[in-house]
PDB file of N, CA and C in Angstrom:
ATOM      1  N   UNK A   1      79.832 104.005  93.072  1.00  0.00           N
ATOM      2  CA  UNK A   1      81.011 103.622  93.806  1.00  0.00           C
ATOM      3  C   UNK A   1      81.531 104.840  94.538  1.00  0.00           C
ATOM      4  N   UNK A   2      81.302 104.851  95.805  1.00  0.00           N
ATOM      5  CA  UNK A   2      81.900 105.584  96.640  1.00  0.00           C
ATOM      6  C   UNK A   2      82.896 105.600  98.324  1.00  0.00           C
ATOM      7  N   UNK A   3      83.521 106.434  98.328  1.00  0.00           N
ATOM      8  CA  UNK A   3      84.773 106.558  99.236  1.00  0.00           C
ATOM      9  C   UNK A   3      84.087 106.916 100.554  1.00  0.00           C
ATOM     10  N   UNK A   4      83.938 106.540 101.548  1.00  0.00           N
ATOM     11  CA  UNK A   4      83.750 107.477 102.772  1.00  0.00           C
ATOM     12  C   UNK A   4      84.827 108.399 103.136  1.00  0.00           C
ATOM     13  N   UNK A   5      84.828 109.327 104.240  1.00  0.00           N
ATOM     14  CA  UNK A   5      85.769 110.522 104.090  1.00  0.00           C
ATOM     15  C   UNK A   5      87.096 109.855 104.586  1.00  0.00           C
ATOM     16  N   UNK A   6      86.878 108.485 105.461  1.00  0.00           N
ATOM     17  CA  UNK A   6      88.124 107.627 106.046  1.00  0.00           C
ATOM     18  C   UNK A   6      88.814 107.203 105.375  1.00  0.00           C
ATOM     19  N   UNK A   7      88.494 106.194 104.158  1.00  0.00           N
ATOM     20  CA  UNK A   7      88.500 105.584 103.247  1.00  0.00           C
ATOM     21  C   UNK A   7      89.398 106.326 102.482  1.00  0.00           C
ATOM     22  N   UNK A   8      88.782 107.568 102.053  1.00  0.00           N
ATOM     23  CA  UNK A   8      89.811 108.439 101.199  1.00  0.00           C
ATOM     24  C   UNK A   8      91.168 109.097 101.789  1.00  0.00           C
ATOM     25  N   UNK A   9      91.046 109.302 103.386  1.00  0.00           N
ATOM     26  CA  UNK A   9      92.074 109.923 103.898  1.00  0.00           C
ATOM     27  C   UNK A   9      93.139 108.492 103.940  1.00  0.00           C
ATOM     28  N   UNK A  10      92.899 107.640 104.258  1.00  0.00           N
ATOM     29  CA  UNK A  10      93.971 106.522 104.296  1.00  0.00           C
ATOM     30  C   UNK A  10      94.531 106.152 103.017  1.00  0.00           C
ATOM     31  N   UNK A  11      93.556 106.238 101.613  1.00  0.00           N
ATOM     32  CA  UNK A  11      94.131 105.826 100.594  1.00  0.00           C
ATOM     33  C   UNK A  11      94.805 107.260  99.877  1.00  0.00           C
ATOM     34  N   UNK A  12      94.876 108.114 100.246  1.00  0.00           N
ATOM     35  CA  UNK A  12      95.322 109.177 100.081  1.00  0.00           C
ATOM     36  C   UNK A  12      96.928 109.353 100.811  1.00  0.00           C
ATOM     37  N   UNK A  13      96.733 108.969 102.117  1.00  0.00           N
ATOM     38  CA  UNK A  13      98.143 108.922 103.012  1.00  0.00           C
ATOM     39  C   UNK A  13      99.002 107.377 102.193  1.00  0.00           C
ATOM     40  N   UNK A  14      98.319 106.531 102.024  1.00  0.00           N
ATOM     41  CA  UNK A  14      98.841 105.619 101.381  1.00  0.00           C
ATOM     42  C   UNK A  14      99.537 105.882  99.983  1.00  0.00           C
ATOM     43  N   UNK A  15      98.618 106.461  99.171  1.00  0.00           N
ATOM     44  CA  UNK A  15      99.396 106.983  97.930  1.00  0.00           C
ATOM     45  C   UNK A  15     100.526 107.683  97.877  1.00  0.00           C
ATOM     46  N   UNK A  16     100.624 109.118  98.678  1.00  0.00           N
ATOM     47  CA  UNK A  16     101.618 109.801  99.099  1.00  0.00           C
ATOM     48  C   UNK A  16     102.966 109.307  99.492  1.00  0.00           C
ATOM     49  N   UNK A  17     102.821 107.913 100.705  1.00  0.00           N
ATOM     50  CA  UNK A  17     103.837 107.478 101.121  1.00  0.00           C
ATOM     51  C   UNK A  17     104.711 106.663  99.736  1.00  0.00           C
ATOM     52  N   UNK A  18     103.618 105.905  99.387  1.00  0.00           N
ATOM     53  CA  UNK A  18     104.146 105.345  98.320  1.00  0.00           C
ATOM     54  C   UNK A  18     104.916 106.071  97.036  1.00  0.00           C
ATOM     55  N   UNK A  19     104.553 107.143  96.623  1.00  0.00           N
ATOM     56  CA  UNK A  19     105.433 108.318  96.117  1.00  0.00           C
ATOM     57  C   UNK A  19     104.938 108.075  94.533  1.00  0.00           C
ATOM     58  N   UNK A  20     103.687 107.214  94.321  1.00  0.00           N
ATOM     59  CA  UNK A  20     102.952 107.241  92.859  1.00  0.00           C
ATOM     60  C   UNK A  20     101.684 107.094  93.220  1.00  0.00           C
ATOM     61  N   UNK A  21     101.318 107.126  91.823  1.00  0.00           N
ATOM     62  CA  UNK A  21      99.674 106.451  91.382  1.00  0.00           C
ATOM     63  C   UNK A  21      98.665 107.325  91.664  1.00  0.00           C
ATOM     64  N   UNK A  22      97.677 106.755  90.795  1.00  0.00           N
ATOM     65  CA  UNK A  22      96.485 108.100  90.141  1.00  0.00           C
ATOM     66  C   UNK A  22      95.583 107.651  91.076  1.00  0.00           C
ATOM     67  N   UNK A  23      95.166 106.452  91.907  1.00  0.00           N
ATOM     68  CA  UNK A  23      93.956 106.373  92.902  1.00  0.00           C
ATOM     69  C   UNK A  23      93.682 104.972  92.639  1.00  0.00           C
ATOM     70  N   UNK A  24      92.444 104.292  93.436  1.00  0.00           N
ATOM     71  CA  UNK A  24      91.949 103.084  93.832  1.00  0.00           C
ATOM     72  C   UNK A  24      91.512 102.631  92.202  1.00  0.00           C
ATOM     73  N   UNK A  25      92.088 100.704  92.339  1.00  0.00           N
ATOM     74  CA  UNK A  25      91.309 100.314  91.208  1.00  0.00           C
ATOM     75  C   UNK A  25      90.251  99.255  92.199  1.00  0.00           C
ATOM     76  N   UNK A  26      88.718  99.007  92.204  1.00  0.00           N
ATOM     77  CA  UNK A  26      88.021  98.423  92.622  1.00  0.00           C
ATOM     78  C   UNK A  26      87.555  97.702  91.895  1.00  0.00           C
ATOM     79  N   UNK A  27      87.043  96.381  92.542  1.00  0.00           N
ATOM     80  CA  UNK A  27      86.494  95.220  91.306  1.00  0.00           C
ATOM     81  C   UNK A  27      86.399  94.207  92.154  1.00  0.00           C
ATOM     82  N   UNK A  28      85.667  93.129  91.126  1.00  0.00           N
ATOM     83  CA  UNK A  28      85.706  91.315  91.981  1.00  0.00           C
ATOM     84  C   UNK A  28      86.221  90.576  91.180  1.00  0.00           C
ATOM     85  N   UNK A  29      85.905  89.652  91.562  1.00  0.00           N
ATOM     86  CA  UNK A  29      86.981  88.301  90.858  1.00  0.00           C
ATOM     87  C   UNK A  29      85.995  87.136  91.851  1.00  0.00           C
ATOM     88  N   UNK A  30      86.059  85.586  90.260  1.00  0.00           N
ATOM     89  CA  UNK A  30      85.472  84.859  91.184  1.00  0.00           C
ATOM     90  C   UNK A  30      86.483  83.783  91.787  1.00  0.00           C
ATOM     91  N   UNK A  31      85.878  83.606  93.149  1.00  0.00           N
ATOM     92  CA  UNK A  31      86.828  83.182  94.088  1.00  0.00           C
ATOM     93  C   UNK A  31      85.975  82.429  95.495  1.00  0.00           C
ATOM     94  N   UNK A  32      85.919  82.184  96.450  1.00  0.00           N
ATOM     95  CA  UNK A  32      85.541  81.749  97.458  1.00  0.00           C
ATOM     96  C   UNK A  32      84.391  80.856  97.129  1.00  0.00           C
ATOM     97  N   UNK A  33      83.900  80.334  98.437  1.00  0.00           N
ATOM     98  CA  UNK A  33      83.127  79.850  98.639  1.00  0.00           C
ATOM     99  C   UNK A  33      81.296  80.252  98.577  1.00  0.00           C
ATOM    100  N   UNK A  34      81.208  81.485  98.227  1.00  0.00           N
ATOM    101  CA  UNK A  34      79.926  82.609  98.129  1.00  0.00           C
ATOM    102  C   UNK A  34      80.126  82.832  96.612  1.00  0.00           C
ATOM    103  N   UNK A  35      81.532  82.313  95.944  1.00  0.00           N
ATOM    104  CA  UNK A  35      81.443  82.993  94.609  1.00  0.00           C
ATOM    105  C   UNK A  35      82.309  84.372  93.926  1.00  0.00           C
ATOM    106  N   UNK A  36      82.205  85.232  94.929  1.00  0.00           N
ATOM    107  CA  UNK A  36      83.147  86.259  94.319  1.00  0.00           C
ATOM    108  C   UNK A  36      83.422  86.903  95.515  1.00  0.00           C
ATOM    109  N   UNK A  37      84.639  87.749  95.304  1.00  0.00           N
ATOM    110  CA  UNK A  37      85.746  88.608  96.273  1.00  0.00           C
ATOM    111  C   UNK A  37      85.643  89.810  95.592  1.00  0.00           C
ATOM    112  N   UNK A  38      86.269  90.948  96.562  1.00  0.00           N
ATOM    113  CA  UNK A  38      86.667  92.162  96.034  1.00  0.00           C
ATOM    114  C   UNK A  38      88.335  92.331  95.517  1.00  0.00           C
ATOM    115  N   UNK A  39      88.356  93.567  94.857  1.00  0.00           N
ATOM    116  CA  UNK A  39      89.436  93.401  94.729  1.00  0.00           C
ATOM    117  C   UNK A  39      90.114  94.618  94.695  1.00  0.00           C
ATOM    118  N   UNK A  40      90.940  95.256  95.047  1.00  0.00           N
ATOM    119  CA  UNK A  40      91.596  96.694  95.826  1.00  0.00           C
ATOM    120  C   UNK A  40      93.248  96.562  95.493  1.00  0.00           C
ATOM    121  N   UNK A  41      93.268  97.440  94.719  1.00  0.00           N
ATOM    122  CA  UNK A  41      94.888  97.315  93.911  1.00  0.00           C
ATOM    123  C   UNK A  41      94.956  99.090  93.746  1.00  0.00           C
ATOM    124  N   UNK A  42      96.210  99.680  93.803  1.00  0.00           N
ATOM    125  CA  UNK A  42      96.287 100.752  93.442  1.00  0.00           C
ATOM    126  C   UNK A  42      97.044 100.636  92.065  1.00  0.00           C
ATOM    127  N   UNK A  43      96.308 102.355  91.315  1.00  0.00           N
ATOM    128  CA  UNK A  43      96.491 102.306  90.148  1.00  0.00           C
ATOM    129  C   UNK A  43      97.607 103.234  89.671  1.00  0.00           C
ATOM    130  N   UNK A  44      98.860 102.840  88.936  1.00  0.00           N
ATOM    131  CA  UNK A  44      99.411 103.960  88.185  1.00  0.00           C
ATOM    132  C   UNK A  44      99.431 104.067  86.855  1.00  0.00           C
ATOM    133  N   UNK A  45      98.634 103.225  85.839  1.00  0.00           N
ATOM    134  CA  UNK A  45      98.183 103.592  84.770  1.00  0.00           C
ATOM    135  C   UNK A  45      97.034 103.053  84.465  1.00  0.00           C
ATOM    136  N   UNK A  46      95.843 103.910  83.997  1.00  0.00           N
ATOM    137  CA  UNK A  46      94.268 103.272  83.934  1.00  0.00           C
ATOM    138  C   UNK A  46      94.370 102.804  82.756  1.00  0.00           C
ATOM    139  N   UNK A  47      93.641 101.806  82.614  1.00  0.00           N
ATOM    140  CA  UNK A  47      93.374 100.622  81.543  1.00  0.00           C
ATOM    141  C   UNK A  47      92.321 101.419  80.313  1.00  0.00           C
ATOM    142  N   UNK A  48      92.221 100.879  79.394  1.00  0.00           N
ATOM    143  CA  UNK A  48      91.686 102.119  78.161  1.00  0.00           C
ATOM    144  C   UNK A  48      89.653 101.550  78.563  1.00  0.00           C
ATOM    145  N   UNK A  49      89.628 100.440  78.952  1.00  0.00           N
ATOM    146  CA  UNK A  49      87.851  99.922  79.474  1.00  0.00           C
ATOM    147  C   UNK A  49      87.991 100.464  80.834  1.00  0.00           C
ATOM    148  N   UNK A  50      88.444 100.926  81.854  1.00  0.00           N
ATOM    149  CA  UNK A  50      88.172 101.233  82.670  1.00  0.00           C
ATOM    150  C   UNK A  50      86.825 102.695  82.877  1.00  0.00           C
ATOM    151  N   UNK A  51      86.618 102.149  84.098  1.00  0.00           N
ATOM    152  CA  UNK A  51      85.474 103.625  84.408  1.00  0.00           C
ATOM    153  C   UNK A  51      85.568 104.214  85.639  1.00  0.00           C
ATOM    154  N   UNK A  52      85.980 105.432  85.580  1.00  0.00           N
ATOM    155  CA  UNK A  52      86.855 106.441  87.069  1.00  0.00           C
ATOM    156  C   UNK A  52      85.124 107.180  87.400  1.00  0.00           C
ATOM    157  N   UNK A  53      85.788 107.189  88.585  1.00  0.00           N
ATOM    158  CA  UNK A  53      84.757 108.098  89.481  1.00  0.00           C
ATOM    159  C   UNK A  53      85.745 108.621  90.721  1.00  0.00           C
ATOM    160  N   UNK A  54      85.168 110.099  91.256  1.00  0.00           N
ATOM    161  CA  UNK A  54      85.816 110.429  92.079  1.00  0.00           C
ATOM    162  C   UNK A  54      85.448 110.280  93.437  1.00  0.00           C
ATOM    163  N   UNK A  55      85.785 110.200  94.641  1.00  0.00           N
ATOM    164  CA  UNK A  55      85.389 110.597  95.795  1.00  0.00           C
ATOM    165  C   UNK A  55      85.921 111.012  96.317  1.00  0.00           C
ATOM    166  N   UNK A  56      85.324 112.058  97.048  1.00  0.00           N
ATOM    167  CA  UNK A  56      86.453 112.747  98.254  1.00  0.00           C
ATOM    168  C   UNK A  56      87.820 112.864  97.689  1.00  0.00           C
ATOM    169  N   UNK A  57      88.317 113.565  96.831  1.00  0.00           N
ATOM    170  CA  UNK A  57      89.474 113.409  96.460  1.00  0.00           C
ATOM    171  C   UNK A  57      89.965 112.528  95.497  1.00  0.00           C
ATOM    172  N   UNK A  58      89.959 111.251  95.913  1.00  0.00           N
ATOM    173  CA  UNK A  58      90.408 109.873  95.636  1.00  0.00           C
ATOM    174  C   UNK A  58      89.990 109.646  93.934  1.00  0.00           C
ATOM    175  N   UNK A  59      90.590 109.049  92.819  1.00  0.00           N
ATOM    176  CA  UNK A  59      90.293 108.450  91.895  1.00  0.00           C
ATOM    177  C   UNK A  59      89.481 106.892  91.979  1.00  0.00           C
ATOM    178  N   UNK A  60      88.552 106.718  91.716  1.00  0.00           N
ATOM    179  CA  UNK A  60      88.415 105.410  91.844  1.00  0.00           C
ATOM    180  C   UNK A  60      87.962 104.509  89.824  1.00  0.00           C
ATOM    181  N   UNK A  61      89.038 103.247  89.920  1.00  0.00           N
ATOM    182  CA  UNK A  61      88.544 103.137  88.665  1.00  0.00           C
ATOM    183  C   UNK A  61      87.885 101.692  88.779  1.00  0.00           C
ATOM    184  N   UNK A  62      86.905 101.576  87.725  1.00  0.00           N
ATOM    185  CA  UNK A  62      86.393 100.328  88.086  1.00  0.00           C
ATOM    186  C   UNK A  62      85.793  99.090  86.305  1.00  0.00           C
ATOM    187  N   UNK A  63      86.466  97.627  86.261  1.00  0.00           N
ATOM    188  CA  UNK A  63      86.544  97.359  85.182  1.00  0.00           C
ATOM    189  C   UNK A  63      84.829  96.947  85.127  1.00  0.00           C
ATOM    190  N   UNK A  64      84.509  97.645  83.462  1.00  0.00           N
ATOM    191  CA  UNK A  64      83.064  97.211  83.477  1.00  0.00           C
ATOM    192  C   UNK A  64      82.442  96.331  83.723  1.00  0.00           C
ATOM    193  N   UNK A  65      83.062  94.708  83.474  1.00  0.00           N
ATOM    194  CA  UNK A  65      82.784  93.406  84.067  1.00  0.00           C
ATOM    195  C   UNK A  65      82.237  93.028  85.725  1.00  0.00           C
ATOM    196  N   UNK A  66      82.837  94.176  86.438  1.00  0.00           N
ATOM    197  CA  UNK A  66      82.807  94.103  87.658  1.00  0.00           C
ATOM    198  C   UNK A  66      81.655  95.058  88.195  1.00  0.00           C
ATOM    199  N   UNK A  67      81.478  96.429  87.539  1.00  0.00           N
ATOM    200  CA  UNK A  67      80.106  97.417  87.875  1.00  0.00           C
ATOM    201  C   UNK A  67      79.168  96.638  88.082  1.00  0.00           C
ATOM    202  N   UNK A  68      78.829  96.022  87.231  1.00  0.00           N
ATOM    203  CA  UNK A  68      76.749  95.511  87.613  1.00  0.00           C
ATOM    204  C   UNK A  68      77.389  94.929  88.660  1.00  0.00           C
ATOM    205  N   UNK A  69      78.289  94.610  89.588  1.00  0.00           N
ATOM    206  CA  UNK A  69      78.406  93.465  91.052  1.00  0.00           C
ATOM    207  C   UNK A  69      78.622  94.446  91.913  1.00  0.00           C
ATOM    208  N   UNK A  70      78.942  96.195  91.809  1.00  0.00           N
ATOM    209  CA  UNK A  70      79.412  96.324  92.744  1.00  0.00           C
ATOM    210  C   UNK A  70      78.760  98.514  92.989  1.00  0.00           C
ATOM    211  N   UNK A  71      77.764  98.054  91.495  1.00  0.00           N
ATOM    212  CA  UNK A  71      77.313  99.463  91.787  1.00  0.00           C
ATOM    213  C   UNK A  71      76.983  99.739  92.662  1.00  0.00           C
ATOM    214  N   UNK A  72      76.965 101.414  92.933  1.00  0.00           N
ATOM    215  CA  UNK A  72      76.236 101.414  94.310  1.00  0.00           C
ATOM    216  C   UNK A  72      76.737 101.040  95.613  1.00  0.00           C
ATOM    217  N   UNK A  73      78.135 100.210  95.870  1.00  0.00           N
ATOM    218  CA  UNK A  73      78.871 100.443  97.128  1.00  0.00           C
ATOM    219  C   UNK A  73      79.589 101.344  97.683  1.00  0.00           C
ATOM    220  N   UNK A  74      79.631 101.407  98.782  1.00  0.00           N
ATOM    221  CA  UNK A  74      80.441 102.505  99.545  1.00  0.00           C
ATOM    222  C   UNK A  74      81.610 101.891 100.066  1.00  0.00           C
ATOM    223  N   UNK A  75      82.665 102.049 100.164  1.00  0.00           N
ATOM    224  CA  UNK A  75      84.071 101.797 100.512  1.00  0.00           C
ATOM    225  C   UNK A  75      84.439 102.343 101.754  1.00  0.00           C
ATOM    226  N   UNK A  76      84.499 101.791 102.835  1.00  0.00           N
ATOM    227  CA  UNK A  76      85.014 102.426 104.381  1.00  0.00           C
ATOM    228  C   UNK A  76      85.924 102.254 104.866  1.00  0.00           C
ATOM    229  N   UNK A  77      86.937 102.463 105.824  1.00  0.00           N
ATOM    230  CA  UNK A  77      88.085 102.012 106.161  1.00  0.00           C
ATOM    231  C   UNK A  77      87.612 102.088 107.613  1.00  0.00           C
ATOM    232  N   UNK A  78      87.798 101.121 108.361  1.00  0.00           N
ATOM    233  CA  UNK A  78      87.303 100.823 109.718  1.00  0.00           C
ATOM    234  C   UNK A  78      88.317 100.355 110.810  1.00  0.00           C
ATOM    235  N   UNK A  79      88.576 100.732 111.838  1.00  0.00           N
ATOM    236  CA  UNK A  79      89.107 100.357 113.122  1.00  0.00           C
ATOM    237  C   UNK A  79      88.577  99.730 113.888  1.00  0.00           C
ATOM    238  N   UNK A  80      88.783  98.085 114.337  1.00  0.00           N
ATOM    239  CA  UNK A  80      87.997  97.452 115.320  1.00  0.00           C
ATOM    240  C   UNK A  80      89.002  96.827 115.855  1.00  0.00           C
ATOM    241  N   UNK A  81      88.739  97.583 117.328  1.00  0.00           N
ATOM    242  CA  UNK A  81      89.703  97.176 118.451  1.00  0.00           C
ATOM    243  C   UNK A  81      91.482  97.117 118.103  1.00  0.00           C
ATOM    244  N   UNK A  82      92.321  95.980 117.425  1.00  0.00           N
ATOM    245  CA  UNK A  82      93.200  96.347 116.772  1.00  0.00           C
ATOM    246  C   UNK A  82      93.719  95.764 115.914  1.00  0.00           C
ATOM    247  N   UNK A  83      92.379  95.695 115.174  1.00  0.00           N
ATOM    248  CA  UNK A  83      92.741  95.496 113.573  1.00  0.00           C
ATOM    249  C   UNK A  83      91.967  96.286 113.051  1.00  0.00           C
ATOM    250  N   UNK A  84      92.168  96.703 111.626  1.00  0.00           N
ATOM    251  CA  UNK A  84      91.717  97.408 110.432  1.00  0.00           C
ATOM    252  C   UNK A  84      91.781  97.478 109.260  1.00  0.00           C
ATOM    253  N   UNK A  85      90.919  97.875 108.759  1.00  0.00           N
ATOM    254  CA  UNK A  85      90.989  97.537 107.303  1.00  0.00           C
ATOM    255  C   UNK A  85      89.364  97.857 106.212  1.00  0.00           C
ATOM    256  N   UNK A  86      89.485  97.595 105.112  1.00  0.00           N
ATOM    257  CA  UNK A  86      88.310  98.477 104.159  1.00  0.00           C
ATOM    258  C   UNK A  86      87.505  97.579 104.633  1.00  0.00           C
ATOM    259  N   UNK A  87      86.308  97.995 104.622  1.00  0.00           N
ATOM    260  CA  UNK A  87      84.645  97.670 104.565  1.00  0.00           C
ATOM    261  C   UNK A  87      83.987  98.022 103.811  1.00  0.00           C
ATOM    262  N   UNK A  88      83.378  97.306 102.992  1.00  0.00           N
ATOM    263  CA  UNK A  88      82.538  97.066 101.976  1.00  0.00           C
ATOM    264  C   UNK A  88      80.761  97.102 102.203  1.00  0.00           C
ATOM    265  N   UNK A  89      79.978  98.191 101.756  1.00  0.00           N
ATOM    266  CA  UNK A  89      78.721  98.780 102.247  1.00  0.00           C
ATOM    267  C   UNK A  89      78.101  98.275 100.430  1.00  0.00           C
ATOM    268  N   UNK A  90      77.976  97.223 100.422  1.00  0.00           N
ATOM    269  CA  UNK A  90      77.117  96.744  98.752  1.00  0.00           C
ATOM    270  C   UNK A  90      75.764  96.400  98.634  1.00  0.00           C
ATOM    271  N   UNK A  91      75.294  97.139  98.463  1.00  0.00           N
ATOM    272  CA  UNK A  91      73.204  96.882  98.431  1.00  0.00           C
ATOM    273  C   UNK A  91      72.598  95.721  97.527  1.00  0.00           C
ATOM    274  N   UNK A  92      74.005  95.616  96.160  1.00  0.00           N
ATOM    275  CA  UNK A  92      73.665  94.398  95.335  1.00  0.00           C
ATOM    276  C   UNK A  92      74.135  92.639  96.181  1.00  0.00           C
ATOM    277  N   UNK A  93      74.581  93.008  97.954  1.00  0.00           N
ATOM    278  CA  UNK A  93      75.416  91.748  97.944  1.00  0.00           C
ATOM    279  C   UNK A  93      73.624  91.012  98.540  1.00  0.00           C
ATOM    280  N   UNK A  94      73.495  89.951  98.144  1.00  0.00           N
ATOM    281  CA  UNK A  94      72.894  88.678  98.651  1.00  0.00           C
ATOM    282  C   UNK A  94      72.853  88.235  99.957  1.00  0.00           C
ATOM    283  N   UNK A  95      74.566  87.718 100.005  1.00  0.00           N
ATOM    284  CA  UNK A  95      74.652  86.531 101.047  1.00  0.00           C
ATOM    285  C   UNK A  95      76.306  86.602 101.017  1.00  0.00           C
ATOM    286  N   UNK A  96      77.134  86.425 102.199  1.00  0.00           N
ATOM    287  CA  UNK A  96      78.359  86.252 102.264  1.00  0.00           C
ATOM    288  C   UNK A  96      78.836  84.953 102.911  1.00  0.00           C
ATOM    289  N   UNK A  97      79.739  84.495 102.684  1.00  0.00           N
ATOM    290  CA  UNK A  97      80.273  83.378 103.246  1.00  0.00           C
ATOM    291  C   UNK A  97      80.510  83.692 105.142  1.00  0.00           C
ATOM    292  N   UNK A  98      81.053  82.566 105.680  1.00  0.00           N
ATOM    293  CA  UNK A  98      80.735  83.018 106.625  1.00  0.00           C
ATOM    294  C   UNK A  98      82.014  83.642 107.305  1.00  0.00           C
ATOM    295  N   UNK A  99      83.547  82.955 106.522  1.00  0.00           N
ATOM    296  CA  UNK A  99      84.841  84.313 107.037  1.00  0.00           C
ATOM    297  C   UNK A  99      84.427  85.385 106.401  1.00  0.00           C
ATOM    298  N   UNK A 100      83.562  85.773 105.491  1.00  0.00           N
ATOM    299  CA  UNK A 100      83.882  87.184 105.072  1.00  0.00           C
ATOM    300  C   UNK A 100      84.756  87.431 103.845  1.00  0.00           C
ATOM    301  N   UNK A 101      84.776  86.272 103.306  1.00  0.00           N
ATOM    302  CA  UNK A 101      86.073  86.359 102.360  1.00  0.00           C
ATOM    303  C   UNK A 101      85.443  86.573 100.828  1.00  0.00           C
ATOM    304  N   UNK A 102      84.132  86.048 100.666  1.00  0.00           N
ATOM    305  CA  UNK A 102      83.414  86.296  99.252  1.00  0.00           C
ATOM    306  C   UNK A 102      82.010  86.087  99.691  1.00  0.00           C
ATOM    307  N   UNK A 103      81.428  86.954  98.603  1.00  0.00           N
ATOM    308  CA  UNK A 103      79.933  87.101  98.667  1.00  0.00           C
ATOM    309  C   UNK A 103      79.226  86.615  97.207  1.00  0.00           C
ATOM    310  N   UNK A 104      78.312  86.827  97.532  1.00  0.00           N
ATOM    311  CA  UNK A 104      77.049  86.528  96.125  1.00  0.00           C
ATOM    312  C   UNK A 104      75.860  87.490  96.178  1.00  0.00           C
ATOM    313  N   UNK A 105      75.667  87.634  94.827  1.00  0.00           N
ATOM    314  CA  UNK A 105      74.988  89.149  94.446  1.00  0.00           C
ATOM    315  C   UNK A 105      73.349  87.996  93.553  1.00  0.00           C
TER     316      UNK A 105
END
């Protein structure tokens, strides 16, 4: 599980503004039409099953239930035209629905 250098500078300016919290909690949940979603919550106290990794700065924690779905992704924060928002780089994903809203591994 990793941060690109964007990724970390935004969730970094984000933390700051917000004036807490130890870094990104990442994970899925099942949901959509493909089956499962991501899920992006910031953290100010880590859970005692959780599993942290760092990037670029950034804390990232992630609940074990959710690793085997999401090892191995990269986390991006992207600008297109004028909207933005994280992008998800997952080698375990399959197949995604077709808004984009959940995938299958």
């Amino acid at each position: 599980m990793t941060l690109t250098e964007r990724a970390a500078a935004h969730v970094t300016r984000y933390l700051a503004r917000r004036g807490k919290g130890l870094g990104l909690r990442f994970g899925v949940r099942t949901t959509g039409c493909s089956g499962m979603a991501y899920m992006l919550e910031y953290v100010d106290e880590p859970r005692p099953e959780d599993v942290s990794y760092e990037s670029h700065g950034v804390k990232v924690f992630v609940d074990p239930k959710s690793l085997v779905y999401i090892d191995g992704t990269e986390l991006d924060f992207v600008r297109e035209g004028l909207n933005e928002g994280f992008k998800f780089q997952n080698p375990n994903m399959r197949d995604e629905c077709g808004c984009g809203e959940s995938f299958r591994v």
